[in-house]
Protein backbone atom coordinates (compact mmCIF):
# COMPACT_ATOMS: atom_id res chain seq x y z
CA UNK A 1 9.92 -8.00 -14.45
CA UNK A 2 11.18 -10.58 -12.17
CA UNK A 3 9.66 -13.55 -11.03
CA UNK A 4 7.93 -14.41 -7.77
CA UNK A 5 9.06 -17.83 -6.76
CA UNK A 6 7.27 -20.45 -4.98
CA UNK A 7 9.00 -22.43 -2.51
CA UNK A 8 8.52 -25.13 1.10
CA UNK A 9 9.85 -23.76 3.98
CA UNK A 10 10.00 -21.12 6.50
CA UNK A 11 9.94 -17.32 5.64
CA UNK A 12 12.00 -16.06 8.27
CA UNK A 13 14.62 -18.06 7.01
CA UNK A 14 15.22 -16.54 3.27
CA UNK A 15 17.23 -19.10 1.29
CA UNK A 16 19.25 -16.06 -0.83
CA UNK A 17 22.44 -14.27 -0.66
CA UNK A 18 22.59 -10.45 0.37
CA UNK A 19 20.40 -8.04 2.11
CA UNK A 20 16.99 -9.69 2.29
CA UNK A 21 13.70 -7.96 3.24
CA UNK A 22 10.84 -10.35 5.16
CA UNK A 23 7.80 -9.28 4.73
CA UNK A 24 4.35 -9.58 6.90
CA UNK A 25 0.89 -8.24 7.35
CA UNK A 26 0.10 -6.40 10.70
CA UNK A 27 -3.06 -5.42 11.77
CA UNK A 28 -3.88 -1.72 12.81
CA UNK A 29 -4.75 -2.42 16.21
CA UNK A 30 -1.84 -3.06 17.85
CA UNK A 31 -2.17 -6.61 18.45
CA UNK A 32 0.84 -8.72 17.89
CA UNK A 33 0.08 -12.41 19.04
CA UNK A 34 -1.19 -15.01 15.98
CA UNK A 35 -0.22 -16.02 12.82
CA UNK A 36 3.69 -15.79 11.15
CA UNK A 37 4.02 -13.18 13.56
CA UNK A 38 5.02 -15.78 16.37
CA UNK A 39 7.40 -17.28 14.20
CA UNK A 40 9.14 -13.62 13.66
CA UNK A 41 9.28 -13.14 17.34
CA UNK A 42 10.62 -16.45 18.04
CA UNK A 43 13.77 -15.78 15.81
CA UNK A 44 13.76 -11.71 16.45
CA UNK A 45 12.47 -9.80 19.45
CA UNK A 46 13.07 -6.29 17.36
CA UNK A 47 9.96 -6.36 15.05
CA UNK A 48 7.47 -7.02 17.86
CA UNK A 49 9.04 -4.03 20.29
CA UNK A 50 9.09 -1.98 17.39
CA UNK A 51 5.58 -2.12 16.01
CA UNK A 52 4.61 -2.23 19.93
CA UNK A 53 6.47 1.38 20.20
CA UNK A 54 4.81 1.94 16.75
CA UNK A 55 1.86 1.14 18.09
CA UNK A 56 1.97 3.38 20.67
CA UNK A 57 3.10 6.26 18.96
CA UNK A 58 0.09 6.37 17.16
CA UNK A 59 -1.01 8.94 14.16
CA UNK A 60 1.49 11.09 15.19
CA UNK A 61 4.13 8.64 14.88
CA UNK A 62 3.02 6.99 11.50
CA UNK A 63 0.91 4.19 12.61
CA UNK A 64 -1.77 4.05 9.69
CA UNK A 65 -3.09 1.54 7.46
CA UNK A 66 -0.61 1.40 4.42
CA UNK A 67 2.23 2.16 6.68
CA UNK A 68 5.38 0.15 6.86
CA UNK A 69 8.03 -0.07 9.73
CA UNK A 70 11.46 -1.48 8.25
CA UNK A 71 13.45 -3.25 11.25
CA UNK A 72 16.49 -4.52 10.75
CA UNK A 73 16.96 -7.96 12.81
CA UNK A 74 20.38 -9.11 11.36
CA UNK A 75 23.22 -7.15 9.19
CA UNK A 76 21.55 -8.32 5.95
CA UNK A 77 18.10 -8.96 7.16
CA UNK A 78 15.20 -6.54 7.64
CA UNK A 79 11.53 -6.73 8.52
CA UNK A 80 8.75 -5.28 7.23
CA UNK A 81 6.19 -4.59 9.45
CA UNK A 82 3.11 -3.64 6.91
CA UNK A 83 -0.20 -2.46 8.38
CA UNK A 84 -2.70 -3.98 5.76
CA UNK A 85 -5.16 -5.41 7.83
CA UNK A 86 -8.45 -3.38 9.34
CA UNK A 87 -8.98 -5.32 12.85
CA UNK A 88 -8.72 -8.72 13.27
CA UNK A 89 -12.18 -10.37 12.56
CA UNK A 90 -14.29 -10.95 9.77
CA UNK A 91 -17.04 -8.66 9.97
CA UNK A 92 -20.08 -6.78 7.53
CA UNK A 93 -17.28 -5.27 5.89
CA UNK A 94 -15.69 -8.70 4.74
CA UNK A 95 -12.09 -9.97 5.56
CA UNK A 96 -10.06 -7.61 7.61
CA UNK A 97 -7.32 -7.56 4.76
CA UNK A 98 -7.18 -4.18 2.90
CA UNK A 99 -6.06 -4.60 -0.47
CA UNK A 100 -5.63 -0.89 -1.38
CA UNK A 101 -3.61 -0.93 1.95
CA UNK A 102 -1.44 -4.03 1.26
CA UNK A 103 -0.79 -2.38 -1.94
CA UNK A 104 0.78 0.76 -0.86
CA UNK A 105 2.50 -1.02 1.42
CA UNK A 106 3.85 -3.56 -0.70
CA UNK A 107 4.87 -0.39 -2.94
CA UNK A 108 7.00 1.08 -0.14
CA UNK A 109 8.41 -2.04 0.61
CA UNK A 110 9.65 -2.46 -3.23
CA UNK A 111 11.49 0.97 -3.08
CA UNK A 112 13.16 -0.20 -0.23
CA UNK A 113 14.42 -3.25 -1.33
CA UNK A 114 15.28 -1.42 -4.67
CA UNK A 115 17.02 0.72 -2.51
CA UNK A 116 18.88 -1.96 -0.47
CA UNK A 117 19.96 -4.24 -3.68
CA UNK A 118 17.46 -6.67 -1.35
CA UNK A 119 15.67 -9.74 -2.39
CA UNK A 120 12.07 -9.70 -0.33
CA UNK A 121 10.74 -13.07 1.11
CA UNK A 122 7.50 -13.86 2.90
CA UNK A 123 4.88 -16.45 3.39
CA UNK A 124 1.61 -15.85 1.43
CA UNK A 125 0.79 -12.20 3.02
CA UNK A 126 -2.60 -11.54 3.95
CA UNK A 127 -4.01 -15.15 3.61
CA UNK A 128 -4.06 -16.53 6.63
CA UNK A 129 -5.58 -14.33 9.86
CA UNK A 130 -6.91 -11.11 7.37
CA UNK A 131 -8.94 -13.74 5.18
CA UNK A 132 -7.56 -12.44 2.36
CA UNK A 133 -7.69 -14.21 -0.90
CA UNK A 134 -4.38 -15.39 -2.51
CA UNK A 135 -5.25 -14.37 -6.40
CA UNK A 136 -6.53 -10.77 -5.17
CA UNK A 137 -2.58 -10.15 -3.66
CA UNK A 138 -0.43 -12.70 -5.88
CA UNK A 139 -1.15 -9.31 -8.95
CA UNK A 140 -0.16 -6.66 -6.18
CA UNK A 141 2.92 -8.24 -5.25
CA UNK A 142 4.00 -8.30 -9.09
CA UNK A 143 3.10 -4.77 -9.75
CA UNK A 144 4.42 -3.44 -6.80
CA UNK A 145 7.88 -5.43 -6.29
CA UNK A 146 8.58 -7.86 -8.76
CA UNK A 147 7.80 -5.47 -11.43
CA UNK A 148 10.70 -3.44 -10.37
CA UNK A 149 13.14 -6.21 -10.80
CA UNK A 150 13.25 -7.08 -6.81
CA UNK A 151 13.45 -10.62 -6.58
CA UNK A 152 10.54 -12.36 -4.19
CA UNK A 153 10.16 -15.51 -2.53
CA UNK A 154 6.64 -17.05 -0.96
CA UNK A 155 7.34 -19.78 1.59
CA UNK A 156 4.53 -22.34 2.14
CA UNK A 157 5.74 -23.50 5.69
CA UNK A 158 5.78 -27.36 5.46
């Protein structure tokens, strides 16, 4: 099992060498406008078209809560575009994160990085906007990726 390391700085920069997979909680409505996602589309135009299209396409074309869109933004860079998050408000149902949702997708995103030879960086997924909490995904991360020998990095943005 590898290691997830902690580190300041900004996730859509990965500080590693080779193919590197960023990775990001989307919500299943479509929306596309708070949160790290502004800092993705600020570097990368790709992701947001993509999970607009995605979006769009509906059912039919994948969209789904556990789903995950893999963009690639750079030769050695993808992003993962997970849909973990019910909505986008706290409601009688709690946060909108979906833990049994981030964990599928977190699964998928660990055979593709496996499959790349890819390290997988991100900021701390599903804590900010869907109110999740950080010791509830810190566990799925390191049975899902780490645990596979995929190398992760969580940026705290300074």
């Amino acid at each position: 099992m590898t290691e997830i390391t902690y580190r300041k700085g900004d996730a859509t920069c990965p500080q590693a060498k080779g193919v590197k997979v960023i990775a990001h909680v989307c919500n299943d409505l479509g929306g596309w406008g708070k949160g790290f996602v502004l800092a993705v589309s600020r570097r990368w135009p790709e992701p947001e078209a993509a999970y607009r299209a995605w979006h769009a396409a509906g059912k039919a074309g994948g969209f789904a809560l556990g789903a995950v869109q893999f963009v690639p933004v750079e030769p050695y860079v993808w992003v993962a575009n997970m849909i973990g998050q019910r909505g986008m408000k706290r409601g009688s149902s709690g946060p909108p994160i979906r833990y049994d949702a981030l964990a599928a997708c977190l699964a998928q995103v660990g055979a593709k990085a496996k499959e790349l030879g890819a390290s997988v960086h991100m900021p701390r997924i599903g804590c900010g906007l869907a109110g999740g909490d950080w010791s509830e995904v810190e566990p799925l991360i390191a049975r899902h990726v780490a645990a596979f020998g995929v190398p992760v990095t969580v940026y705290d943005f300074e």
